[in-house]
C-alpha atoms as a PDB file:
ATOM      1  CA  UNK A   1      63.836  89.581 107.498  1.00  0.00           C
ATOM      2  CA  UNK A   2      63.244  90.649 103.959  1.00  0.00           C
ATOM      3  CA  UNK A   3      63.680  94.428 103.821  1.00  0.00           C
ATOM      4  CA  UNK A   4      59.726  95.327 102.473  1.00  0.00           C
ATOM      5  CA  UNK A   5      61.518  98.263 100.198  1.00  0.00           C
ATOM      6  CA  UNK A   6      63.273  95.729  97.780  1.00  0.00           C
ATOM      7  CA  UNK A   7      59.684  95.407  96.530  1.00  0.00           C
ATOM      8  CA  UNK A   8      58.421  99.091  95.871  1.00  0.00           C
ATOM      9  CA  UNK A   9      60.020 101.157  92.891  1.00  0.00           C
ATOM     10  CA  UNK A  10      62.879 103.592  93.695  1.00  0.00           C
ATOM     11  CA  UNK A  11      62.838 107.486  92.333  1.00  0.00           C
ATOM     12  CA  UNK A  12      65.631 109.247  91.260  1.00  0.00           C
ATOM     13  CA  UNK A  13      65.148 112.866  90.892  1.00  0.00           C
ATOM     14  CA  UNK A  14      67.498 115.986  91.281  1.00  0.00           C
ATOM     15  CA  UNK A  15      67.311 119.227  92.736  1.00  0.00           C
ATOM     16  CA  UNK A  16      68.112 122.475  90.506  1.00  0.00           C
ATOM     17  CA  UNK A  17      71.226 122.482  92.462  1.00  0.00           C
ATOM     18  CA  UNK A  18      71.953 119.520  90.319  1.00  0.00           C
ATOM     19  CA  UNK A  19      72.346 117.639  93.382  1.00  0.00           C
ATOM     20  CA  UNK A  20      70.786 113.626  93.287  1.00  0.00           C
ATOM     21  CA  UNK A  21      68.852 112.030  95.481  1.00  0.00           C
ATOM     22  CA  UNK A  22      66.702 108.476  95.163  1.00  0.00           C
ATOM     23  CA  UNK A  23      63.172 108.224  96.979  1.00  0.00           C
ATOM     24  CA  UNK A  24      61.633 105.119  97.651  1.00  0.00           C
ATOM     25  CA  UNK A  25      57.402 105.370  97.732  1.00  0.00           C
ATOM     26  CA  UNK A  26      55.904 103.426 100.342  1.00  0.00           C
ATOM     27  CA  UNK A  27      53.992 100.810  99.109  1.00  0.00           C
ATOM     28  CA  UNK A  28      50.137  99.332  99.210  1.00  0.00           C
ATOM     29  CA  UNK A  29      50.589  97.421 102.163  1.00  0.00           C
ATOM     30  CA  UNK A  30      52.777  99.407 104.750  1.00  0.00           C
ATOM     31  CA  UNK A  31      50.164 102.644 103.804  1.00  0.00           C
ATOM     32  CA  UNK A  32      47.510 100.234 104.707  1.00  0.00           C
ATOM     33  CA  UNK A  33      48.912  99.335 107.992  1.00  0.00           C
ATOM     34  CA  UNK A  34      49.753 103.349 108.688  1.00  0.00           C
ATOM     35  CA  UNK A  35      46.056 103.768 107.760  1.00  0.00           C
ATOM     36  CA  UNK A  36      44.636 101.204 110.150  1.00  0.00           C
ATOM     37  CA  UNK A  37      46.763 102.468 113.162  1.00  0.00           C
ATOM     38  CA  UNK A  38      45.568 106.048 112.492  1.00  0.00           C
ATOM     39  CA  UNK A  39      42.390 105.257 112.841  1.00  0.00           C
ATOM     40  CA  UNK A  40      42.573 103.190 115.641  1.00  0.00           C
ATOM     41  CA  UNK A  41      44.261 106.583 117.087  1.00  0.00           C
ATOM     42  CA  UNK A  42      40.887 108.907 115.777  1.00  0.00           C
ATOM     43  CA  UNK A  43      38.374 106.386 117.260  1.00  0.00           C
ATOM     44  CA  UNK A  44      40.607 106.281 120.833  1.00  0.00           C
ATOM     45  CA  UNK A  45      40.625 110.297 120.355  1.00  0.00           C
ATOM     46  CA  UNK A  46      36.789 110.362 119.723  1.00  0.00           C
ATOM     47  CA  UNK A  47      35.777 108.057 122.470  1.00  0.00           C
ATOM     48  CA  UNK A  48      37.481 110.049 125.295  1.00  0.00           C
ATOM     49  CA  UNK A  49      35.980 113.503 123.561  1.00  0.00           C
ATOM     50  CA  UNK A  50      32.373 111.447 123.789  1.00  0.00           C
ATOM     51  CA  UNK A  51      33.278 111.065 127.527  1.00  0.00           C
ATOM     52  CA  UNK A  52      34.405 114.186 128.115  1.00  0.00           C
ATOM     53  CA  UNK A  53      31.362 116.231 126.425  1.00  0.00           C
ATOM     54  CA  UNK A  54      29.087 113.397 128.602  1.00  0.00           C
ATOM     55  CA  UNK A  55      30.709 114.208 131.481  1.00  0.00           C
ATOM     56  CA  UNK A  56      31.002 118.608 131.025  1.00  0.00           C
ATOM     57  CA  UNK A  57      27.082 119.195 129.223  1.00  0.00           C
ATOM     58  CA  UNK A  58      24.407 117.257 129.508  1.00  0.00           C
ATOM     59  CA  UNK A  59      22.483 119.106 127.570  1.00  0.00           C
ATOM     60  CA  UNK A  60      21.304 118.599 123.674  1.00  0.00           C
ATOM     61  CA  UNK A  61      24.503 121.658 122.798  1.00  0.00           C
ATOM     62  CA  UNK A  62      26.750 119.770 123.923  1.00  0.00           C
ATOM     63  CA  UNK A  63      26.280 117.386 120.880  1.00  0.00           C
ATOM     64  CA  UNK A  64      26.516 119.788 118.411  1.00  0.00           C
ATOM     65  CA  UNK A  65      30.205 120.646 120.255  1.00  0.00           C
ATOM     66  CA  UNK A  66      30.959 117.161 119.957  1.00  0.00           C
ATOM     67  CA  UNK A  67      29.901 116.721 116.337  1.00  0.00           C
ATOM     68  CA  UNK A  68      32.063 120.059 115.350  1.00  0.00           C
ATOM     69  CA  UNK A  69      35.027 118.701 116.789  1.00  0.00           C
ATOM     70  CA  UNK A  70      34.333 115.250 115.385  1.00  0.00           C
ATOM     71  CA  UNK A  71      33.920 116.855 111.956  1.00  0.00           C
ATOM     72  CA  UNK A  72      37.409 119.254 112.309  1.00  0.00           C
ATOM     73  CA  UNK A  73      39.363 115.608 113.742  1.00  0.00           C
ATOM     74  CA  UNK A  74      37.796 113.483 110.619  1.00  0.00           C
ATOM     75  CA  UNK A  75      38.577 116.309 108.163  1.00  0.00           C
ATOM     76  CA  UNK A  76      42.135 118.081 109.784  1.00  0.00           C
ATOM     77  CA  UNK A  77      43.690 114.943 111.441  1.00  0.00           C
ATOM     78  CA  UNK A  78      45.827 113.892 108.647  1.00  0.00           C
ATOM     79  CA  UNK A  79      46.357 117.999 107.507  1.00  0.00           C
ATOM     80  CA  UNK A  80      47.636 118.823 111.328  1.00  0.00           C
ATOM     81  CA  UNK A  81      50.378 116.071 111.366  1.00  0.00           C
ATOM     82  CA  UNK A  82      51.484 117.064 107.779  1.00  0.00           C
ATOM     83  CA  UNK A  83      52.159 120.142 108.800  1.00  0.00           C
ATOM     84  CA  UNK A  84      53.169 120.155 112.217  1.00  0.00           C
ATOM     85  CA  UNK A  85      54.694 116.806 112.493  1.00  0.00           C
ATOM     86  CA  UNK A  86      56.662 116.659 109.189  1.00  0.00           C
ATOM     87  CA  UNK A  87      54.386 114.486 107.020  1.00  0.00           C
ATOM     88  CA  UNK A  88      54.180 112.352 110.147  1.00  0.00           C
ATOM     89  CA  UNK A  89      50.946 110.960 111.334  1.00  0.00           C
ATOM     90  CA  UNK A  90      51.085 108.677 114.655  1.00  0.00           C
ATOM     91  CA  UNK A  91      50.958 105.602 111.889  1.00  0.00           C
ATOM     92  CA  UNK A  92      53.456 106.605 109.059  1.00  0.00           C
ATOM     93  CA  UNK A  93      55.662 107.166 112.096  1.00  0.00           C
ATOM     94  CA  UNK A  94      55.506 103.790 113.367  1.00  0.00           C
ATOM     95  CA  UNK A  95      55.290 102.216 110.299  1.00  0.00           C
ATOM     96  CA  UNK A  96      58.642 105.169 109.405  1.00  0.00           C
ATOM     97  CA  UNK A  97      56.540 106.699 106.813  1.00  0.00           C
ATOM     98  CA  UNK A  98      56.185 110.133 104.869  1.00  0.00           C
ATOM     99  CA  UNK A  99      54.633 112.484 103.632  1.00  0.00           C
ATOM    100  CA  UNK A 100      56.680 114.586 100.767  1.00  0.00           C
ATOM    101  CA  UNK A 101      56.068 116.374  97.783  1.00  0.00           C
ATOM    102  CA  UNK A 102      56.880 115.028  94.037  1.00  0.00           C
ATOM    103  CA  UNK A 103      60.499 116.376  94.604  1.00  0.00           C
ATOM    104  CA  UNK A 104      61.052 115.239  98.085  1.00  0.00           C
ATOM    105  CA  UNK A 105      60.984 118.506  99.706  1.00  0.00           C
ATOM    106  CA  UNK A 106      58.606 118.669 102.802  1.00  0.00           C
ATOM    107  CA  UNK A 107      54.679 118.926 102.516  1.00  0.00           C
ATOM    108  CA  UNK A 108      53.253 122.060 101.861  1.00  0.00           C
ATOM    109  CA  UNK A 109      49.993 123.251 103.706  1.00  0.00           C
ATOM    110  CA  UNK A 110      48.231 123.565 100.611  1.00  0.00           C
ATOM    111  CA  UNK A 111      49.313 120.245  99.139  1.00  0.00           C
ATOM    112  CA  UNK A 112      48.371 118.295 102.558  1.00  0.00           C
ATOM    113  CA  UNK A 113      44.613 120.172 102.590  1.00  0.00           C
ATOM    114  CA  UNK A 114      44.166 118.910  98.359  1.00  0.00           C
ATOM    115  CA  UNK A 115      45.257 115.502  99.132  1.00  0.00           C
ATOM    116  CA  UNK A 116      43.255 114.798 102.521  1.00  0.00           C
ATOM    117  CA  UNK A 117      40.210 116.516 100.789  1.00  0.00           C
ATOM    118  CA  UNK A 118      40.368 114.062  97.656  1.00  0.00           C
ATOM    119  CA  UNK A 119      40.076 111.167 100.934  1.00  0.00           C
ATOM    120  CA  UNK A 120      36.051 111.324  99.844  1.00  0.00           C
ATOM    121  CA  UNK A 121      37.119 110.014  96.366  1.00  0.00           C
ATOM    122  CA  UNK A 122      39.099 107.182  97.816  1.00  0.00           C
ATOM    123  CA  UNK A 123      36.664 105.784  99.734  1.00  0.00           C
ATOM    124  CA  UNK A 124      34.129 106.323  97.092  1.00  0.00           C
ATOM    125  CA  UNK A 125      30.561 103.659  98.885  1.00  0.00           C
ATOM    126  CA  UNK A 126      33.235 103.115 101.831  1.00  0.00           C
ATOM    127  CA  UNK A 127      35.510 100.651  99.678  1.00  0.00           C
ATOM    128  CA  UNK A 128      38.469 102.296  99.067  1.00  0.00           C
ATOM    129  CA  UNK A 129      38.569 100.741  95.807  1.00  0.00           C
ATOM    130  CA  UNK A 130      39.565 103.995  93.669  1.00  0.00           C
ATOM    131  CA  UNK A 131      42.453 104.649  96.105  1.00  0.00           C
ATOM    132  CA  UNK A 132      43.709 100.480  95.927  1.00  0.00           C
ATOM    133  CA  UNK A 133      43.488 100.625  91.593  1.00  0.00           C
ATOM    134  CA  UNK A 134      45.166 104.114  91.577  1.00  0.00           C
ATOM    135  CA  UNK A 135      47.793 103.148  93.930  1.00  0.00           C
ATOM    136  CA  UNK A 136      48.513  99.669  92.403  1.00  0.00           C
ATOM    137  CA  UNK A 137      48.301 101.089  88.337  1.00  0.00           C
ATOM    138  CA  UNK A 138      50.859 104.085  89.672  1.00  0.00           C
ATOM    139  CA  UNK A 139      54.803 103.894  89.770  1.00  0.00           C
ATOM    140  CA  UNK A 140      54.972 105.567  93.294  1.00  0.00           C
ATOM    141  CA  UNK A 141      51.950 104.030  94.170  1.00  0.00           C
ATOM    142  CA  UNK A 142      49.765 107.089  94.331  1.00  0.00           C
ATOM    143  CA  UNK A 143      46.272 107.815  95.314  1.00  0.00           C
ATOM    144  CA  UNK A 144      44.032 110.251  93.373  1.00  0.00           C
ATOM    145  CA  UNK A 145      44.528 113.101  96.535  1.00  0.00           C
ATOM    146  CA  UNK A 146      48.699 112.227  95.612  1.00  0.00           C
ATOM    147  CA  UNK A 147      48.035 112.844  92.044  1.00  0.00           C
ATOM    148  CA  UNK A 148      45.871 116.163  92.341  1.00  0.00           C
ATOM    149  CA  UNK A 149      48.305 117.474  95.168  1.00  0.00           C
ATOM    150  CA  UNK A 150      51.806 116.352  93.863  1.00  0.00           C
ATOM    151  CA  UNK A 151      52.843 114.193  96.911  1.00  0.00           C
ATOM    152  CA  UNK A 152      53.971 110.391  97.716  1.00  0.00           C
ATOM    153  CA  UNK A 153      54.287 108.929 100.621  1.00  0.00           C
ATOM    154  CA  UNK A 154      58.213 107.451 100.976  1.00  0.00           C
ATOM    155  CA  UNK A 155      60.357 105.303 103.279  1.00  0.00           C
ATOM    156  CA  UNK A 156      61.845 107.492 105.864  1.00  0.00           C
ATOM    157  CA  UNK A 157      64.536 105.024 106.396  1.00  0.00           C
ATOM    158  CA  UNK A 158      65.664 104.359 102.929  1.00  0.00           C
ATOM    159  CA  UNK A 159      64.741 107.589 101.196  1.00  0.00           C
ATOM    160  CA  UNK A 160      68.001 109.776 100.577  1.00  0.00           C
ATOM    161  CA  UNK A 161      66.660 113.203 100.397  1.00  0.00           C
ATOM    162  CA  UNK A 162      68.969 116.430 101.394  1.00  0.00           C
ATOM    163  CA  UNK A 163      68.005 117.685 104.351  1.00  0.00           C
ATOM    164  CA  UNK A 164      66.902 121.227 104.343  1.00  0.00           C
ATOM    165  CA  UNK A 165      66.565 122.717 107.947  1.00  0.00           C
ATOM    166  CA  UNK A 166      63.927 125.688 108.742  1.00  0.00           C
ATOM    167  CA  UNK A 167      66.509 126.561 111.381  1.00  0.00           C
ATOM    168  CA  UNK A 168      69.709 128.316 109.955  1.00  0.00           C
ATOM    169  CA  UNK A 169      71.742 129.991 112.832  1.00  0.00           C
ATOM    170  CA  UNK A 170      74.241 129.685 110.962  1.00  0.00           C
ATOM    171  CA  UNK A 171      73.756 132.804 109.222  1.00  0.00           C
ATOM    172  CA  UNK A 172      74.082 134.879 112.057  1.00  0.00           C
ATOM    173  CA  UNK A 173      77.612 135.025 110.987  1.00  0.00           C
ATOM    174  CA  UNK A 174      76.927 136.374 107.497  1.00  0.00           C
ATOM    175  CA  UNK A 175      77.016 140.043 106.678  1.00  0.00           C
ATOM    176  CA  UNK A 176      73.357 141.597 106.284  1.00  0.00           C
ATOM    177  CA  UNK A 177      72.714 143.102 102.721  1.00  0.00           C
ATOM    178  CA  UNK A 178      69.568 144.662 101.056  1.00  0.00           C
ATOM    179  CA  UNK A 179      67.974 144.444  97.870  1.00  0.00           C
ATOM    180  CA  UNK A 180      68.041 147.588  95.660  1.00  0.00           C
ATOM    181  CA  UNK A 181      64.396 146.705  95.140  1.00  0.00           C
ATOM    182  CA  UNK A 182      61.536 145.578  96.679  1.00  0.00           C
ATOM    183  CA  UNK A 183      61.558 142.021  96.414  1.00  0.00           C
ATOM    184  CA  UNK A 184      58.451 139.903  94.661  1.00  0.00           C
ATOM    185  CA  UNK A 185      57.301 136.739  97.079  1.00  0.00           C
ATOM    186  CA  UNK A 186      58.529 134.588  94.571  1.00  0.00           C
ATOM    187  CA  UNK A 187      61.889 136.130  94.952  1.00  0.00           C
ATOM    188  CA  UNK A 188      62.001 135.859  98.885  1.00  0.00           C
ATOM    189  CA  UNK A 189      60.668 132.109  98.392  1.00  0.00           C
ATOM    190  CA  UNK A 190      63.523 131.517  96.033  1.00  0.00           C
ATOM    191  CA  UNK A 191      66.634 133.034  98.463  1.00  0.00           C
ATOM    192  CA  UNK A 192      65.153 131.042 100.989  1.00  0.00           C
ATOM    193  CA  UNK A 193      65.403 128.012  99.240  1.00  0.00           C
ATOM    194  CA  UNK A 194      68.520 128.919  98.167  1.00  0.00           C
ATOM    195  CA  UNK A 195      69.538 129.317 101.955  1.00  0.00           C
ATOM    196  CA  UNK A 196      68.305 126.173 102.905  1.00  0.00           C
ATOM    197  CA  UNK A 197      70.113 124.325 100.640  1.00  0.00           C
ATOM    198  CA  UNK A 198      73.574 126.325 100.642  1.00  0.00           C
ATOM    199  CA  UNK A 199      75.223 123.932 103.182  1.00  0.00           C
ATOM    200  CA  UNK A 200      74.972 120.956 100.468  1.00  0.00           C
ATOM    201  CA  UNK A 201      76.544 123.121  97.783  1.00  0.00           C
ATOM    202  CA  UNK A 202      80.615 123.945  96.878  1.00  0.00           C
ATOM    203  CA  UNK A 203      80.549 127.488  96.860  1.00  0.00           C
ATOM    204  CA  UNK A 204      81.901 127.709  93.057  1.00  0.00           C
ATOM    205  CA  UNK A 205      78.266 126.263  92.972  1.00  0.00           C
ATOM    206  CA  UNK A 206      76.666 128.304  95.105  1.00  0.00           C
ATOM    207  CA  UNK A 207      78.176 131.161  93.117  1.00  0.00           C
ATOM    208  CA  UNK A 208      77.032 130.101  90.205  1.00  0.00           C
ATOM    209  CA  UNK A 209      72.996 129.900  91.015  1.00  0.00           C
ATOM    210  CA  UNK A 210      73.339 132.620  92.733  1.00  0.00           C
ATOM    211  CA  UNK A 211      74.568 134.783  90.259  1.00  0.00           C
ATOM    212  CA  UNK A 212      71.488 136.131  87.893  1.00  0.00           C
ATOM    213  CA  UNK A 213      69.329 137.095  90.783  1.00  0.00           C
ATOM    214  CA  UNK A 214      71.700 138.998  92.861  1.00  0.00           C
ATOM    215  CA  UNK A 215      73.121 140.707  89.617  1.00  0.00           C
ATOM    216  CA  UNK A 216      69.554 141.978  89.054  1.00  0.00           C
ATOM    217  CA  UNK A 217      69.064 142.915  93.145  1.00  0.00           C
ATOM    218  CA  UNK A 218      72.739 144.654  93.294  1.00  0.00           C
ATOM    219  CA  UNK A 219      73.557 148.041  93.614  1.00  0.00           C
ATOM    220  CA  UNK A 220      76.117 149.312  91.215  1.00  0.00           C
ATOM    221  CA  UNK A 221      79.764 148.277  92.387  1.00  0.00           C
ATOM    222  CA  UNK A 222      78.598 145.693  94.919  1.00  0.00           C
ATOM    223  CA  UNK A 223      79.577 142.924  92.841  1.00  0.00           C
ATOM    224  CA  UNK A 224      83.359 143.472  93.268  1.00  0.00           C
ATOM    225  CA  UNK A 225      82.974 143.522  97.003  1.00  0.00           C
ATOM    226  CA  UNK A 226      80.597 141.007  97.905  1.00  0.00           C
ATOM    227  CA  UNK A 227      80.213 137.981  96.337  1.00  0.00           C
ATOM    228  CA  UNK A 228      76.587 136.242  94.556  1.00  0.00           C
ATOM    229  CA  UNK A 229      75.965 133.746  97.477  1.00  0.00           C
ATOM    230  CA  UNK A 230      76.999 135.664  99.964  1.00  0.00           C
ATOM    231  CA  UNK A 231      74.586 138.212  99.274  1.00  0.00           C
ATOM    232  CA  UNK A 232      71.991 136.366  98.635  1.00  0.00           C
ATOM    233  CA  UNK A 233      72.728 134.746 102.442  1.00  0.00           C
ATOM    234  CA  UNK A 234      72.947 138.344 103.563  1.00  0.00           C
ATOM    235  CA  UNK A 235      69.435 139.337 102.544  1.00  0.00           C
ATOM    236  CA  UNK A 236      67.979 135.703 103.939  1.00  0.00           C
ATOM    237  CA  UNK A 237      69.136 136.744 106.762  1.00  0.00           C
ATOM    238  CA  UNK A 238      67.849 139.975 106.783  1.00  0.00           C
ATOM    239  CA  UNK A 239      64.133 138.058 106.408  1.00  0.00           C
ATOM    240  CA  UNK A 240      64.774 136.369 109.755  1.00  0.00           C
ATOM    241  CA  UNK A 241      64.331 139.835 111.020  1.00  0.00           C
ATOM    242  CA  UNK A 242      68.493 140.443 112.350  1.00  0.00           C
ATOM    243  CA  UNK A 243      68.594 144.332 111.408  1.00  0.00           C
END
């Protein structure tokens, strides 16, 4: 069986960690086949809602119940598995499918709501015509909501993208450390990254990232005692709320 990848284009990109990883986008035809199976799952999820609201009000309300939670399941479908199910929706999963932004790094709420909202463009008089050029004229094979949102959709299977985990236990072991400032949300975003991504780096590495910011966040005379990463891991772990 001919592996369908071999067709599709391959990504290489790199993390600022200097680390490499290849992506490959999903292509025309296996996001068509996710796309039928998803709906096939709203219009199963929509009937037994119909039956339900038949069933619990009889009365003209309990249409306009129905209709709201038609319009949140047509609208936030494809937004709820993004976010809660990796990039996963019951048909990229079957099809092993996902959702990721430009740099391979999971979906963000905001980029999931832009690229489901832009769904209106691609099936511009019910076609889907604007989504099928865009997709087939782009290297990743991107719809307009992928282009305004900075997503593709990639081969779970194939895709070699380093694994960042929301869970880190592992720095229960690390000593706790403050800032000497308060810290901007940038700055908290950033030493959470960093923590994410510390098991895939040497720590002459690590070290080496590490070092402007938590020169700039040091008290005087904590650099000879603790080093750049490891402070860096202390105040991430601080955020996890272990005072």
């Amino acid at each position: 069986m001919t592996n369908p990848v071999q067709n599709d284009t391959s990504i290489r990109s790199e993390t600022p960690e200097g680390i490499e990883y290849t992506l490959y986008p999903a292509g025309i035809c296996a996001r068509f086949c996710a796309y039928v199976i998803d709906t096939i799952v709203k219009v199963i999820i929509i009937i037994i809602l119909r039956l339900a609201f038949s069933l619990v009000f009889n009365s003209f309300g309990g249409l306009w119940i129905f209709l709201l939670f038609y319009f949140a399941l047509d609208w936030f479908y494809h937004v709820f598995f993004d976010i809660f199910f990796h990039g996963q929706s019951p048909g990229k999963r079957v099809l092993g499918l996902r959702v990721v932004l430009n740099d391979g790094s999971p979906v963000s709420a905001g980029a999931s709501f832009i690229r489901n909202l832009l769904r209106f463009v691609d099936s511009y008089i019910g076609l889907y015509l604007i989504a099928f050029l865009s997709a087939a004229a782009s290297q990743a094979f991107r719809r307009p909501g992928d282009w305004a949102a900075g997503t593709l959709v990639i081969y779970t299977w194939q895709s070699q993208v380093p694994q960042q985990s929301d869970k880190m236990d592992w720095l229960s072991g690390v000593e706790l450390a403050l800032p000497k400032r308060p810290l901007t949300f940038e700055e908290k975003q950033g030493i959470l990254m960093f923590a994410r991504r510390y098991p895939l780096l040497g720590e002459a590495r690590a070290d080496e990232i590490a070092g402007p910011l938590a020169a700039s966040l040091q008290k005087r005379g904590e650099n000879e005692t603790t080093g750049a990463s490891a402070y860096l891991l202390g105040i991430a772990r601080s955020f996890a709320g272990e005072r």
